[in-house]
Protein backbone atom coordinates (compact mmCIF):
# COMPACT_ATOMS: atom_id res chain seq x y z
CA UNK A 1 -58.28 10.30 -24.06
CA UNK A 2 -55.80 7.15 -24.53
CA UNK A 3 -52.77 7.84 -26.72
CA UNK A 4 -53.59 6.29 -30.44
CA UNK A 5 -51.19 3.54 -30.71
CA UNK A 6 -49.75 2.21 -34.38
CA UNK A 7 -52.19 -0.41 -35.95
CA UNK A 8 -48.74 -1.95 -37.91
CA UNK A 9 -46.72 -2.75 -34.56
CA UNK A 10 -49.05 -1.82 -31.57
CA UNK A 11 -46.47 1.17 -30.37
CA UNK A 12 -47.29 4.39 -29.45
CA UNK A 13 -48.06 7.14 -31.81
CA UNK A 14 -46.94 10.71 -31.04
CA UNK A 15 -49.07 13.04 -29.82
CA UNK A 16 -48.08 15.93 -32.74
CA UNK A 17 -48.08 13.49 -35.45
CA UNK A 18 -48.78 10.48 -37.65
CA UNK A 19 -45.53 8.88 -38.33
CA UNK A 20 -45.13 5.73 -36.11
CA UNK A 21 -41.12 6.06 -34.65
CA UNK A 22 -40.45 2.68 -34.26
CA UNK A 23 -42.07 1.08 -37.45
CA UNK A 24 -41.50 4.31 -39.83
CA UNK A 25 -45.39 3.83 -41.26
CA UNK A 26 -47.56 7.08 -42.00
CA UNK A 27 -50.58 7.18 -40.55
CA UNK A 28 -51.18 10.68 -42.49
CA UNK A 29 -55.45 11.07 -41.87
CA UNK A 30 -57.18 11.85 -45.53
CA UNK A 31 -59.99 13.18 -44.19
CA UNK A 32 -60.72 14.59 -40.97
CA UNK A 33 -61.44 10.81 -39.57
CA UNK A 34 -58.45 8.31 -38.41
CA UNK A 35 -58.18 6.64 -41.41
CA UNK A 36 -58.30 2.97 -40.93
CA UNK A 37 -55.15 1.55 -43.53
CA UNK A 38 -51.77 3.78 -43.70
CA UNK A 39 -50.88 6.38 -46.11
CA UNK A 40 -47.49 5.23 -46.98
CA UNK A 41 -47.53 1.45 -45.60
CA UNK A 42 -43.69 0.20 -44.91
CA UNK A 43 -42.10 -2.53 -43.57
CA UNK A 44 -41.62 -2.27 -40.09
CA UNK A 45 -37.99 -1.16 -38.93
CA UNK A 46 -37.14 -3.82 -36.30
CA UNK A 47 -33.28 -3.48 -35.28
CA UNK A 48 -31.65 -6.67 -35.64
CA UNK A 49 -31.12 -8.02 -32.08
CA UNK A 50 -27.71 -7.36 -30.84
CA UNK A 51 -25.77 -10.51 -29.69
CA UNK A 52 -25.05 -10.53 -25.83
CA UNK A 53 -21.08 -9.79 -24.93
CA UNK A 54 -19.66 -12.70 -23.60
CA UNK A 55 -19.31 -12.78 -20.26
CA UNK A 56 -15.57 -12.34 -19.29
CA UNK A 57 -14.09 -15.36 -17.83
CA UNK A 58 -14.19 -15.99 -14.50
CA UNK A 59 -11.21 -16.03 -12.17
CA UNK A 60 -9.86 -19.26 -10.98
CA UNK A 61 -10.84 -19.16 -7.09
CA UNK A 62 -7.89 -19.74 -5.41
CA UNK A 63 -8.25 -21.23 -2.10
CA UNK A 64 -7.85 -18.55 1.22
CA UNK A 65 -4.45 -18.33 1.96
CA UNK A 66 -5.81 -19.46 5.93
CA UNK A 67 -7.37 -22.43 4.74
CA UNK A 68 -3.65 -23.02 2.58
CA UNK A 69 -1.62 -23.29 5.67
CA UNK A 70 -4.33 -25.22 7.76
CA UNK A 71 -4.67 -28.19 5.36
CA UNK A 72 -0.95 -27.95 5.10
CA UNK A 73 -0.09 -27.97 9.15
CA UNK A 74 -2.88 -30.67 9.69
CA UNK A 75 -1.43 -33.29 6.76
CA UNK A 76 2.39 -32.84 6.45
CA UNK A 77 3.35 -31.22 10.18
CA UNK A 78 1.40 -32.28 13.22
CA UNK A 79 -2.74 -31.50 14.37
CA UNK A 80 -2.01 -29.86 17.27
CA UNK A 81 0.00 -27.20 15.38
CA UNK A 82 -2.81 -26.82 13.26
CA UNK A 83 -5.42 -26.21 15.85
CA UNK A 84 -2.96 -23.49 17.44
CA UNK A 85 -3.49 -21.83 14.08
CA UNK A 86 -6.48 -22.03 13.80
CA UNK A 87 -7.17 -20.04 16.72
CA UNK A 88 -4.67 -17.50 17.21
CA UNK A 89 -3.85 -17.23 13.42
CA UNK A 90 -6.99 -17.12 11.89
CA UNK A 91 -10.01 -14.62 12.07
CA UNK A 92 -12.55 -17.39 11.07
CA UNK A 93 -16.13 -17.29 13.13
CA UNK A 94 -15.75 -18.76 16.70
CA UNK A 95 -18.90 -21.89 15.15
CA UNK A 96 -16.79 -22.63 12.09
CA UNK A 97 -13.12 -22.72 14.66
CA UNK A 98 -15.21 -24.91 16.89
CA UNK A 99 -16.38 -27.16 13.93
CA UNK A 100 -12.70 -27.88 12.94
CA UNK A 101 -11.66 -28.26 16.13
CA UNK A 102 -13.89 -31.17 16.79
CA UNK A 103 -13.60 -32.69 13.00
CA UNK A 104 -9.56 -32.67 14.26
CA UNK A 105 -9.84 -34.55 18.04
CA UNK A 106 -12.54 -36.32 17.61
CA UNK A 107 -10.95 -39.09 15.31
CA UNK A 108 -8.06 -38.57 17.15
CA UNK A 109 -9.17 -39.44 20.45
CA UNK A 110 -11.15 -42.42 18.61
CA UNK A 111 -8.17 -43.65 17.15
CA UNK A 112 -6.10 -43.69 19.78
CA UNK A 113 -8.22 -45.03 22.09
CA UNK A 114 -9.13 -47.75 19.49
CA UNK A 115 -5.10 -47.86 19.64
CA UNK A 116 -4.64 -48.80 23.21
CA UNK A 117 -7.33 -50.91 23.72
CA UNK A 118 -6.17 -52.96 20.46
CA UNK A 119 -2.26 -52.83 22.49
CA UNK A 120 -3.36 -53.99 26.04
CA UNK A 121 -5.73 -56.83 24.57
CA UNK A 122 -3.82 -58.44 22.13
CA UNK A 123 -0.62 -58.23 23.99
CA UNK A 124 1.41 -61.07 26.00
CA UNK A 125 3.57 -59.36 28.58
CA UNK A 126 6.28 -62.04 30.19
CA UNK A 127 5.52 -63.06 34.15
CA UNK A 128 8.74 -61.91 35.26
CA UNK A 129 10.71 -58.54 34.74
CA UNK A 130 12.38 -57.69 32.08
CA UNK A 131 15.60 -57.22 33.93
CA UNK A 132 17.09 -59.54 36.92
CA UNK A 133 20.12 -59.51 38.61
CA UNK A 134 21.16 -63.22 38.10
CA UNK A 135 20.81 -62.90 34.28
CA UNK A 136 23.84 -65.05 32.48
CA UNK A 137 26.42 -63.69 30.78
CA UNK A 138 26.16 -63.87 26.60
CA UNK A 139 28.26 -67.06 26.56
CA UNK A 140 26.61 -68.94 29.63
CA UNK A 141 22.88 -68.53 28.15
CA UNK A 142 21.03 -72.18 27.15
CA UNK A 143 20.65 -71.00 23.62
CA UNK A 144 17.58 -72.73 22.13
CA UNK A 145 17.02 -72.87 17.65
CA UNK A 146 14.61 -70.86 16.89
CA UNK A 147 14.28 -68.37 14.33
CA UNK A 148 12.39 -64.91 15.21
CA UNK A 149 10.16 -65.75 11.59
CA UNK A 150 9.12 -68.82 13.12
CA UNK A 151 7.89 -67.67 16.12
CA UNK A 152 6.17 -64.72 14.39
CA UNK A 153 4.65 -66.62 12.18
CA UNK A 154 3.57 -69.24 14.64
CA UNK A 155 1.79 -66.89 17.02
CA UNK A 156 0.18 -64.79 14.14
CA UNK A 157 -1.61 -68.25 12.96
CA UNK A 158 -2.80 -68.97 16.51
CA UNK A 159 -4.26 -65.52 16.65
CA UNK A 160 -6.30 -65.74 13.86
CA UNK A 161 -8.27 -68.52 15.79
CA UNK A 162 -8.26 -67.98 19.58
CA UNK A 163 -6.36 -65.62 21.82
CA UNK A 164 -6.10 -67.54 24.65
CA UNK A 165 -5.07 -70.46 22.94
CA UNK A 166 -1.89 -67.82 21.68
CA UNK A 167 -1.39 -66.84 25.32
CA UNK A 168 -0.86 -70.69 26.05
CA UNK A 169 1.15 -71.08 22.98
CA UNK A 170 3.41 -68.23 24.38
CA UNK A 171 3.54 -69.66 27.49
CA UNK A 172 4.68 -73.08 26.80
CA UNK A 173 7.00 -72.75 23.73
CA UNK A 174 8.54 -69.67 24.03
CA UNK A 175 8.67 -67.71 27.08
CA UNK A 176 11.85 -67.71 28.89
CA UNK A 177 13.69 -69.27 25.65
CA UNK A 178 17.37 -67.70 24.81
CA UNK A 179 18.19 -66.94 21.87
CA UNK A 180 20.54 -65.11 19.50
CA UNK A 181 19.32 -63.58 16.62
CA UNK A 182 20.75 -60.62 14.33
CA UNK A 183 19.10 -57.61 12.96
CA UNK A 184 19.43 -54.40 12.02
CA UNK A 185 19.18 -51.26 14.42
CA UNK A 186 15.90 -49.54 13.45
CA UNK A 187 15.53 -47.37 16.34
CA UNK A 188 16.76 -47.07 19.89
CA UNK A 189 15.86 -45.47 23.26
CA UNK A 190 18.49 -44.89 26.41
CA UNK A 191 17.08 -44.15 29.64
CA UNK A 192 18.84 -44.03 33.15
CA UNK A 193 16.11 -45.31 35.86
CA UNK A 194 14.26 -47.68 33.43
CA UNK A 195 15.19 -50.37 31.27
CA UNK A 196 16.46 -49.12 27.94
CA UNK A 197 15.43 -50.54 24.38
CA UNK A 198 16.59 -51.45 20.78
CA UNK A 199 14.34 -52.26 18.10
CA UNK A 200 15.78 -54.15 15.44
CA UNK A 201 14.75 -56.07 12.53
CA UNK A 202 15.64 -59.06 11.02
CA UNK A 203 15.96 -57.76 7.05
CA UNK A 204 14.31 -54.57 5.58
CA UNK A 205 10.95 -56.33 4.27
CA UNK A 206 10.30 -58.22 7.61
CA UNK A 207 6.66 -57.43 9.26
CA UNK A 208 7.57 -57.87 12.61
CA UNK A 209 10.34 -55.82 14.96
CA UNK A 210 12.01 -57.66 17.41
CA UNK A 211 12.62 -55.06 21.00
CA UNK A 212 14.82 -55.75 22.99
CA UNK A 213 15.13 -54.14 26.90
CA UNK A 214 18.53 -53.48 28.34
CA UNK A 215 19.57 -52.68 31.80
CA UNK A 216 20.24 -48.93 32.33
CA UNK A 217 23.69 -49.50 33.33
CA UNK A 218 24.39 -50.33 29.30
CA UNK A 219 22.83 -46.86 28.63
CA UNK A 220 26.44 -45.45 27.19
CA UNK A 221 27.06 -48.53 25.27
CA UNK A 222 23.72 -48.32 23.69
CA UNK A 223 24.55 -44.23 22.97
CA UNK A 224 27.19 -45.76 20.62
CA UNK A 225 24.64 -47.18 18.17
CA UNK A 226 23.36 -46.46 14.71
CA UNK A 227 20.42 -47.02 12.88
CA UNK A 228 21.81 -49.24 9.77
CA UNK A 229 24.16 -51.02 12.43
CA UNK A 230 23.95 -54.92 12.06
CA UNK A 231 23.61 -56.68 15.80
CA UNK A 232 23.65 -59.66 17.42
CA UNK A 233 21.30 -59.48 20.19
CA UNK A 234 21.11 -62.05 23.14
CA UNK A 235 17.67 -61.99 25.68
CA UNK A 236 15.13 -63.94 26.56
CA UNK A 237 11.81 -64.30 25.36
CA UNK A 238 9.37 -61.96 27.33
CA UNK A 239 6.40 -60.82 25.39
CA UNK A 240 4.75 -60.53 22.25
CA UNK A 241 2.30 -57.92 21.02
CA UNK A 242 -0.02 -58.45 18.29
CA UNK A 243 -0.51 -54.75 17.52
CA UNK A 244 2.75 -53.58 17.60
CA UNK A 245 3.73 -56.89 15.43
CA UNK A 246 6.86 -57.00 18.14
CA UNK A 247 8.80 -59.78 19.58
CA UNK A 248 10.07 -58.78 22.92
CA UNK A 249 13.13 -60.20 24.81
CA UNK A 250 14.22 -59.11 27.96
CA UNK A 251 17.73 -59.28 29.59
CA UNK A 252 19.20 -57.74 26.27
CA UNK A 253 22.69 -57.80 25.81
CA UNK A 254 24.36 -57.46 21.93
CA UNK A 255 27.36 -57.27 19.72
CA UNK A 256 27.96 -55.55 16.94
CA UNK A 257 28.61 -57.36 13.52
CA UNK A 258 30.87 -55.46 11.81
CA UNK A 259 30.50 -54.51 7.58
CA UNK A 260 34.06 -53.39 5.97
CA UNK A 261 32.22 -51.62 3.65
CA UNK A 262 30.63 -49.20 5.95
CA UNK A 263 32.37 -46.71 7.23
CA UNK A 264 32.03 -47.93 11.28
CA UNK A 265 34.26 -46.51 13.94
CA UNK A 266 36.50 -49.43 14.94
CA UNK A 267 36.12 -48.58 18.98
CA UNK A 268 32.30 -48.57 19.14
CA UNK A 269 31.70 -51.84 16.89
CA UNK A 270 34.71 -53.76 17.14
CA UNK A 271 34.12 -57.08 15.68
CA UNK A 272 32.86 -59.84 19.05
CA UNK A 273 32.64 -56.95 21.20
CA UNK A 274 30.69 -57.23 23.42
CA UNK A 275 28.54 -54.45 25.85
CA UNK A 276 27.80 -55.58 28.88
């Protein structure tokens, strides 16, 4: 026999009496039959629905403290130092370490192949070497007048157009030319069995660097430099590379112009000195 349900809300009636529990309405019989309408009819007790609890609010994810000192190795220090912790100092899944790994040396190796190919092509290396034995002395050289923006500024215009016609630019203008120009020491590099080098430019906003190669014998002259020192450089035109944005001269020899208002030592830049 199926349970007699409540004909005012459709819920179960108990089994012992007549008295819906959810709705309160009597369903007291008069007569032995189920009467059809209630006895005491009342409204139907519905609780009023109960508003949700807000949800508490949600943490701020902070990133893994891993992933923290990856992105920070790989932008501000150096790649390499971020791949060595990546494998010994993390405990990341051997696919996502291989992932990374390949996201890290794969532009690298693109890039820097991009790099060289981009230096050897659009680069004018001189015919002879960059040091010889019978090079003048600073005073003897057949100066010629021209000014390092000149020639910059010359070859950059050709190589917007053809490179070979720059090569034969290079060739017949400028290679082999002496000349004296002064700059400021940007960075330097002394070597003993190879020819050392200055790089040096002309004022701070300049695009271009002027290098300039050095016999190894001027090695501990050299040592004596500064970045920030003011030079006067003597060589000879040599080469010219479009990538680098570099004049070259070979057969480098300099003085040091002297500024009373640094604070210079007066035995490595005396004024007209000169380091040969």
């Amino acid at each position: 026999m199926s349970q007699r349900k409540c004909d005012n809300c459709g819920a179960p009636l108990p089994r012992d009496g007549y008295v819906c529990a959810y709705c309160n309405t009597d369903w007291t019989p008069d007569s032995p039959e189920f009467g059809k309408r209630p006895k005491t009819p009342a409204k139907p007790i519905v609780p009023p629905p109960q508003a949700k609890p807000a949800p508490p609010p949600r943490p701020k994810k902070k990133p893994p403290k891993d992933v923290v000192i990856f992105v920070v190795l790989l932008v501000f220090c150096c790649w390499p130092g971020a791949l060595v912790y990546l494998w010994a100092g993390t405990a990341w899944e051997r696919r996502v370490k291989w992932i990374l790994t390949a996201a890290v040396i794969v532009p690298m190796v693109v890039l820097f192949t991009w790099f060289l190919f981009d230096i050897n092509v659009n680069r004018i290396d001189g015919v002879g070497e960059k040091i010889t034995a019978d090079a003048p002395a600073m005073d003897d050289r057949a100066y010629v007048e021209l000014a390092p923006g000149s020639v910059y500024q010359r070859m950059i215009d050709v190589r917007e157009k053809e490179r070979e016609s720059q090569r034969k630019l290079w060739r017949e203008q400028f290679e082999g030319k002496w000349v004296q120009w002064i700059g400021v020491v940007e960075t330097r590099s002394t070597y003993s069995g190879i020819p050392s080098h200055v790089t040096i430019r002309v004022h701070n906003k300049a695009s271009f660097k002027i290098k300039v190669y050095f016999d190894p014998a001027h090695k501990a002259a050299l040592g004596k430099l500064r970045n920030g020192d003011t030079v006067q450089v003597s060589g000879r035109l040599w080469g010219f590379s479009c990538a680098l944005d570099e004049i070259e001269l070979a057969d480098g020899l300099f003085v040091v112009v002297v500024d009373e208002k640094k604070d210079v030592d007066p035995v490595a830049t005396k004024p007209g000195r000169q380091f040969t």
